[in-house]
C-alpha atoms as a PDB file:
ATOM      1  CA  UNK A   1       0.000   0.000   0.000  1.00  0.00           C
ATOM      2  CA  UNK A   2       0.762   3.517  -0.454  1.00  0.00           C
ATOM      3  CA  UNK A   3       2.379   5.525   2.343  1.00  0.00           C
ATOM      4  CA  UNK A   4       1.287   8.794   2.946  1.00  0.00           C
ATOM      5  CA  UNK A   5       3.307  11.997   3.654  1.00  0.00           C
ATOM      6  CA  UNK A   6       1.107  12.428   6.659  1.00  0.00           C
ATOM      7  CA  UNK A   7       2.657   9.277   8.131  1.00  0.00           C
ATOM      8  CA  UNK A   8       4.859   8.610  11.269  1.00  0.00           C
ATOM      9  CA  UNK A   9       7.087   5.235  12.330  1.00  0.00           C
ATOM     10  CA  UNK A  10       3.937   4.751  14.267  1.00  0.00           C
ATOM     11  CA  UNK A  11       1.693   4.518  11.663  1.00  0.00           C
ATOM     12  CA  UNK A  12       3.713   0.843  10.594  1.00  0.00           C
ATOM     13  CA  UNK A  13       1.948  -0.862  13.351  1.00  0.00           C
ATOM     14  CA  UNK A  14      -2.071   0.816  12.558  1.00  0.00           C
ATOM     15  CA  UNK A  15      -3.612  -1.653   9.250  1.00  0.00           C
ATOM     16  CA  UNK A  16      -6.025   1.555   9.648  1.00  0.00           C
ATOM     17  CA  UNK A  17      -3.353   4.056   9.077  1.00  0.00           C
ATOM     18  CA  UNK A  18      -1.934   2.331   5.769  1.00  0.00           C
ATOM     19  CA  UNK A  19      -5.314   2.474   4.651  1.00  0.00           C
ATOM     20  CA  UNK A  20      -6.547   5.362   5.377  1.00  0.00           C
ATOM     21  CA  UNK A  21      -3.028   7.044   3.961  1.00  0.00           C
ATOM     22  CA  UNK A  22      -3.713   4.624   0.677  1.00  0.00           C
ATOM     23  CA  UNK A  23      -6.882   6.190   0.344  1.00  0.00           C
ATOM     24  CA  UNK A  24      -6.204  10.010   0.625  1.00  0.00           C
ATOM     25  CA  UNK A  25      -2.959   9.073  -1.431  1.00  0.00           C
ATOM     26  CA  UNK A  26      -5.587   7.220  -4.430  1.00  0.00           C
ATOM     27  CA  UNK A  27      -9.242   8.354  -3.896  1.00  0.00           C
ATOM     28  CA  UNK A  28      -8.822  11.645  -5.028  1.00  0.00           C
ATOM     29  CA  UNK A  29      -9.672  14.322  -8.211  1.00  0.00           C
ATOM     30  CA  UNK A  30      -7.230  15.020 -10.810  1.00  0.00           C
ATOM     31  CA  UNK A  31      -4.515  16.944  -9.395  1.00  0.00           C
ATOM     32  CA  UNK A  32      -3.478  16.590  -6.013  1.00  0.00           C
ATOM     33  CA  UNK A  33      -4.845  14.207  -2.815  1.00  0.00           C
ATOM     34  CA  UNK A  34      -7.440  15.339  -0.664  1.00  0.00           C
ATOM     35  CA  UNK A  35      -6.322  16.991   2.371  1.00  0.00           C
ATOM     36  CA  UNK A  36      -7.165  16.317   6.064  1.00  0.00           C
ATOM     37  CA  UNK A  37      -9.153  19.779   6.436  1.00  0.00           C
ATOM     38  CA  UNK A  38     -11.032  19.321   3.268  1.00  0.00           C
ATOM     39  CA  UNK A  39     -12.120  15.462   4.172  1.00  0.00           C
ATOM     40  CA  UNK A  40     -12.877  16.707   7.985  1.00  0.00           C
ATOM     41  CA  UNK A  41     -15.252  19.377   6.705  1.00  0.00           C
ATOM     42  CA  UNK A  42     -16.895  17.368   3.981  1.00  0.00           C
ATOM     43  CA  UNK A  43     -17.785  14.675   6.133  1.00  0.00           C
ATOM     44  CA  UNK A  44     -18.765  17.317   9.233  1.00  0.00           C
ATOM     45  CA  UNK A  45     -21.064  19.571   7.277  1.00  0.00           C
ATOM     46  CA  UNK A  46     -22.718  16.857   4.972  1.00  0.00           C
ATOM     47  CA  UNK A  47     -25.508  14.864   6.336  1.00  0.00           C
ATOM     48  CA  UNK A  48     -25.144  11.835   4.150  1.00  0.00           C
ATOM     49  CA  UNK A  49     -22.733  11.011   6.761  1.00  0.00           C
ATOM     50  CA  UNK A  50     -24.692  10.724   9.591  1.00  0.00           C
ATOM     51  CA  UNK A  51     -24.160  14.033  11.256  1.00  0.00           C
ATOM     52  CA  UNK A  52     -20.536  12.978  12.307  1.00  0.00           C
ATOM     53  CA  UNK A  53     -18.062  15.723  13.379  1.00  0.00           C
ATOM     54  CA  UNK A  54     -14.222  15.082  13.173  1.00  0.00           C
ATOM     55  CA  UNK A  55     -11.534  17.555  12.992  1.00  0.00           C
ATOM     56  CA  UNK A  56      -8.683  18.208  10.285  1.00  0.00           C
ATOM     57  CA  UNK A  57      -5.902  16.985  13.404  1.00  0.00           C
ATOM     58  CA  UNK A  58      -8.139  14.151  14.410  1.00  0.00           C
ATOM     59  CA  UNK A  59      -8.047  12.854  10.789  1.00  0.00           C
ATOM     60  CA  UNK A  60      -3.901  13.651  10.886  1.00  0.00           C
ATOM     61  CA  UNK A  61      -3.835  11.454  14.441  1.00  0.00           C
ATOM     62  CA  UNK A  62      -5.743   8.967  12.629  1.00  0.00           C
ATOM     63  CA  UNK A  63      -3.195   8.842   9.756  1.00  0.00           C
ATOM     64  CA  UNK A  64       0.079   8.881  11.833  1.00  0.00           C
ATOM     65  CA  UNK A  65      -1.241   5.817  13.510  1.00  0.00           C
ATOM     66  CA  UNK A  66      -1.370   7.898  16.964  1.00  0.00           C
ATOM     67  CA  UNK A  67      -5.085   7.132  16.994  1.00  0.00           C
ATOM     68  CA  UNK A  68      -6.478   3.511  15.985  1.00  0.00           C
ATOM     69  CA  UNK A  69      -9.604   3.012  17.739  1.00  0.00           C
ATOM     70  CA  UNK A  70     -11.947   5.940  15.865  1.00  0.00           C
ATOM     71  CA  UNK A  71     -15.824   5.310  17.061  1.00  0.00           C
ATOM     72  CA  UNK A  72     -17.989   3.100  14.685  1.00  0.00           C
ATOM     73  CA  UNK A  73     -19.724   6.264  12.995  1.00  0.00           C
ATOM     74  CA  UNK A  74     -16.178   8.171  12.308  1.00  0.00           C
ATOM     75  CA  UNK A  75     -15.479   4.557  10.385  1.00  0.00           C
ATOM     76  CA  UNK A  76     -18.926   4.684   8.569  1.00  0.00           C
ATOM     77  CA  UNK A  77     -18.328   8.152   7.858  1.00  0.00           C
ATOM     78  CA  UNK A  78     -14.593   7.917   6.548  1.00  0.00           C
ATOM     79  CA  UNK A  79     -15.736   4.606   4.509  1.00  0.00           C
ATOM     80  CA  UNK A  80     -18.657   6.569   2.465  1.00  0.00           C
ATOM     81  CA  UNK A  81     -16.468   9.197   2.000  1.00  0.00           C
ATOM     82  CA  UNK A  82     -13.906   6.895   0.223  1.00  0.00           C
ATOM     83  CA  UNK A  83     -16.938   5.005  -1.110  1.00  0.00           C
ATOM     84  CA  UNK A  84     -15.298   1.660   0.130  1.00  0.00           C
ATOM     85  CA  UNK A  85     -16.568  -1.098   2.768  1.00  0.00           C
ATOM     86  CA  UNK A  86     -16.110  -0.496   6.668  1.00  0.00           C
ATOM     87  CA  UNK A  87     -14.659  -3.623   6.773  1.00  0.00           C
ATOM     88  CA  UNK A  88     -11.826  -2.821   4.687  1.00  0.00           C
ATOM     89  CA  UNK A  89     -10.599   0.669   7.058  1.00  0.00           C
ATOM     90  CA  UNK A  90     -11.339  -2.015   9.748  1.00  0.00           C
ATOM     91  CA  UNK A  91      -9.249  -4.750   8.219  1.00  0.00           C
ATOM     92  CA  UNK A  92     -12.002  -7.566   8.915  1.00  0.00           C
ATOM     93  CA  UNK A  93     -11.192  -8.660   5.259  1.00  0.00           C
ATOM     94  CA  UNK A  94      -8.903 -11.399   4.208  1.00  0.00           C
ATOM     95  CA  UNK A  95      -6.010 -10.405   1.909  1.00  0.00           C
ATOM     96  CA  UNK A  96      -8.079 -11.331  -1.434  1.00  0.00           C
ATOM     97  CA  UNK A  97     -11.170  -9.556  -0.562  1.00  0.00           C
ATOM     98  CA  UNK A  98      -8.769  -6.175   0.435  1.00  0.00           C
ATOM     99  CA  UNK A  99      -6.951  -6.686  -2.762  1.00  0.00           C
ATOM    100  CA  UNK A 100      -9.976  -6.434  -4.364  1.00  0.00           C
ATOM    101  CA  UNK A 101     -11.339  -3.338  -3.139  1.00  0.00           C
ATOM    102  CA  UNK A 102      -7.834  -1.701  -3.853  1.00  0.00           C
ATOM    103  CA  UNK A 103      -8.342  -2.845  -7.174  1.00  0.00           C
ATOM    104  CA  UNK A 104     -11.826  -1.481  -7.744  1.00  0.00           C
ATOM    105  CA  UNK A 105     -10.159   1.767  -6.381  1.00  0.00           C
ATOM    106  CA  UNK A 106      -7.135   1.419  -9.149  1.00  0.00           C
ATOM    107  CA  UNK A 107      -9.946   0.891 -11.310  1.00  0.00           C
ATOM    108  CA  UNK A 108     -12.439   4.137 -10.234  1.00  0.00           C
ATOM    109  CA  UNK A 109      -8.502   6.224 -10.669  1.00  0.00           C
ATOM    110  CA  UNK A 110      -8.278   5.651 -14.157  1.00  0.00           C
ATOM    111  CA  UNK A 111     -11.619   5.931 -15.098  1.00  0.00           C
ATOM    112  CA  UNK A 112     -11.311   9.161 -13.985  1.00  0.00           C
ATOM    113  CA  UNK A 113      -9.155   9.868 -17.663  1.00  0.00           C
ATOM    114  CA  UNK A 114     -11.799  11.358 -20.109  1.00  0.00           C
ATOM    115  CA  UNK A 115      -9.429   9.494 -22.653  1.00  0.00           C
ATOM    116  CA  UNK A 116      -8.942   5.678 -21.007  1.00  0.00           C
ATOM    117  CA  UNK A 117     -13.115   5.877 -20.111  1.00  0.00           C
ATOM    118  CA  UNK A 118     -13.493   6.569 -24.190  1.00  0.00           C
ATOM    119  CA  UNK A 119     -11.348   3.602 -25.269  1.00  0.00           C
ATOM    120  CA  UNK A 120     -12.758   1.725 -22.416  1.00  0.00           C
ATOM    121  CA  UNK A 121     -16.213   2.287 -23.794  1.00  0.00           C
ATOM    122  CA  UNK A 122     -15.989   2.010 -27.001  1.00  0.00           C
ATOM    123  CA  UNK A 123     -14.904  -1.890 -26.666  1.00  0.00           C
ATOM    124  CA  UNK A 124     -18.265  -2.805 -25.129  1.00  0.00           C
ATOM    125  CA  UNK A 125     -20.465  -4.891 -27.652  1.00  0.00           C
ATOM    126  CA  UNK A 126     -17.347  -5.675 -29.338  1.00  0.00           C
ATOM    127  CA  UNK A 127     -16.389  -9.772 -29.880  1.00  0.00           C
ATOM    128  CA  UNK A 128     -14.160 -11.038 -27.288  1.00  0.00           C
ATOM    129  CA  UNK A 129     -11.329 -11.871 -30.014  1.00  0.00           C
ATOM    130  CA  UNK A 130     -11.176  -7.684 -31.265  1.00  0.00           C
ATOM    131  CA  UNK A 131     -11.203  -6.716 -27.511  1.00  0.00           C
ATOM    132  CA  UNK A 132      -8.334  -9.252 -27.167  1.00  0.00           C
ATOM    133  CA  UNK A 133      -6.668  -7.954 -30.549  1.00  0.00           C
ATOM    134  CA  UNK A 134      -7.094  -4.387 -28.903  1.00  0.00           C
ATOM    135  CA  UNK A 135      -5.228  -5.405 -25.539  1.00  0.00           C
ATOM    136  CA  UNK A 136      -2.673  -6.872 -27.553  1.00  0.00           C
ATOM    137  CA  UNK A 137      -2.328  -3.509 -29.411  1.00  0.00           C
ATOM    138  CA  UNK A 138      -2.166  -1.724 -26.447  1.00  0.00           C
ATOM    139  CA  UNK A 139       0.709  -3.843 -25.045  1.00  0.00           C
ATOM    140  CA  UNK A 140       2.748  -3.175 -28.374  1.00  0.00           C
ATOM    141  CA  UNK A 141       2.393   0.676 -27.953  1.00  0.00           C
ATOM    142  CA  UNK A 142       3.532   0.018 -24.125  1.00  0.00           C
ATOM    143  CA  UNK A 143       6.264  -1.726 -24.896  1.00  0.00           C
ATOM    144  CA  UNK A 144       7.560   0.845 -27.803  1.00  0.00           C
ATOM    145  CA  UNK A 145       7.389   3.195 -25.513  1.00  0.00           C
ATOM    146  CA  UNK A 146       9.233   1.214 -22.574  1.00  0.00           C
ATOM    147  CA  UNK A 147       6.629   1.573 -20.748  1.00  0.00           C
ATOM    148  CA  UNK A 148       5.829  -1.671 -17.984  1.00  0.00           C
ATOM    149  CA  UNK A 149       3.194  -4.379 -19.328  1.00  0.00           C
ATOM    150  CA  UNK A 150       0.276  -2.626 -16.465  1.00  0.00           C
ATOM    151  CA  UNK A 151       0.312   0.604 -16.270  1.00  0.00           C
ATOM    152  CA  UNK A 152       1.573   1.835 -12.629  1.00  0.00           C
ATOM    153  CA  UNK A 153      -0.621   1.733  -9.717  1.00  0.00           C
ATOM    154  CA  UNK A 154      -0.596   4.574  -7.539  1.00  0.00           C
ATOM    155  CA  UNK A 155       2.343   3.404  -5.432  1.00  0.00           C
ATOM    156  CA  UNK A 156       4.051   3.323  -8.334  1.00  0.00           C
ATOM    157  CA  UNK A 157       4.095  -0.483  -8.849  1.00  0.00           C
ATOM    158  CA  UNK A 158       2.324  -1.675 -11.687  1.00  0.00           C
ATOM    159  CA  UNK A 159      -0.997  -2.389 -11.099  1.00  0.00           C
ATOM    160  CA  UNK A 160      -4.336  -3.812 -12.505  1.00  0.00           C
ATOM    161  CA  UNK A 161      -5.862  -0.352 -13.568  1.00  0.00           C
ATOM    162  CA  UNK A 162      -3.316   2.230 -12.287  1.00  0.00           C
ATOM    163  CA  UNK A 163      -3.770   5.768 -11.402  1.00  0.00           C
ATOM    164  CA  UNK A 164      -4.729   7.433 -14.758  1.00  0.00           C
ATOM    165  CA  UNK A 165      -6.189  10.937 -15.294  1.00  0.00           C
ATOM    166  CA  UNK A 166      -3.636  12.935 -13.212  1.00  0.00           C
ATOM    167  CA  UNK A 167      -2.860  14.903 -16.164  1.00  0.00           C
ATOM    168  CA  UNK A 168      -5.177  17.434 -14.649  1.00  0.00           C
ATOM    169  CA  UNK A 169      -7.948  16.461 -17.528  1.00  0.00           C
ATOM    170  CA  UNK A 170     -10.386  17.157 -14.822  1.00  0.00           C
ATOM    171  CA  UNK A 171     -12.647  15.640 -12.412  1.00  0.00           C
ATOM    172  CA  UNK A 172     -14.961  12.508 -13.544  1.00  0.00           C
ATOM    173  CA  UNK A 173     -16.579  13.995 -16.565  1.00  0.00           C
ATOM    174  CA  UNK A 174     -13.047  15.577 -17.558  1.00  0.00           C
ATOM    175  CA  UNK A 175     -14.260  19.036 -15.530  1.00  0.00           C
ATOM    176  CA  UNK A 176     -12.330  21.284 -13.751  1.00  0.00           C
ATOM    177  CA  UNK A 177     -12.187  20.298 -10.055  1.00  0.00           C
ATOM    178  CA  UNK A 178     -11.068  23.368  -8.281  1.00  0.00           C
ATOM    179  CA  UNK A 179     -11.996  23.654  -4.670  1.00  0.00           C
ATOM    180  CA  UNK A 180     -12.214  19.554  -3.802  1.00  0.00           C
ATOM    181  CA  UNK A 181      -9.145  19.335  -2.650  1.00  0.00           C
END
């Protein structure tokens, strides 16, 4: 997972830390990561998330692994936010099932990129055997351009989706995203 630059040796020990720093560090628009004020005031002044309150240094405590044990509705709240399972800030998931949901998040990244959702979408209906003629294509223009096989994830190892669309093409319908951060 993704470390965080709002990480401390004490974070290594807190599964919740290295998540929560994976998310901030992934989950994000175009552009830059969220930051701890801007997640503590979405989440305390919208309703969808059950009228919790938490606080930009509460967030950073929660990052730096100096707090681990945030109430039930601060989890519910953070996991909306993030739009991933409690369960997985919680770690109650085995290794696959985590995995997966950092996939799906790899996945959300670089759908983000007005370009890779185009290509993406313009495969559907096709036969499986052109959609495997244009992976294959893909891979050659990859590999001309010494790129890696998979495309990086946003840890910078390569990854099932990886982090596409931080060209600053925009938010998810390619807009301009100013203020979200």
């Amino acid at each position: 997972m993704a470390a965080g630059a709002d990480r401390s040796p004490d974070a290594a020990d807190s599964p919740l830390a290295d998540r929560l720093n994976y998310l901030f560090t992934t989950m994000h628009p175009p552009g830059a990561p969220y930051t701890n004020a801007y997640v503590a005031e979405e989440i305390s002044g919208g309703e969808e998330y059950g009228g919790v309150s938490v606080t930009e240094q509460y967030l950073s405590m929660l990052r730096n692994g100096k707090r681990t044990n945030p109430s039930p509705d601060v989890l519910r709240a953070l996991a909306k936010f993030f739009a991933v399972p409690v369960g997985y800030l919680l770690g109650d998931l085995s290794p696959s099932q985590a995995e997966r949901v950092e996939e799906e998040v790899r996945f959300l990244v670089a759908m983000r990129d007005k370009r890779v959702r185009s290509i993406a979408l313009r495969s559907v209906g096709l036969p499986p055997e052109v959609q495997d003629s244009l992976t294959t294509i893909i891979s050659q223009f990859r590999q001309q351009m010494n790129l890696p096989p998979e495309p990086p994830g946003p840890d910078g190892a390569a990854g099932a989706a990886g982090a596409a669309g931080a060209d600053g093409s925009g938010g998810p319908d390619g807009e301009a995203t100013n203020g979200r951060r």
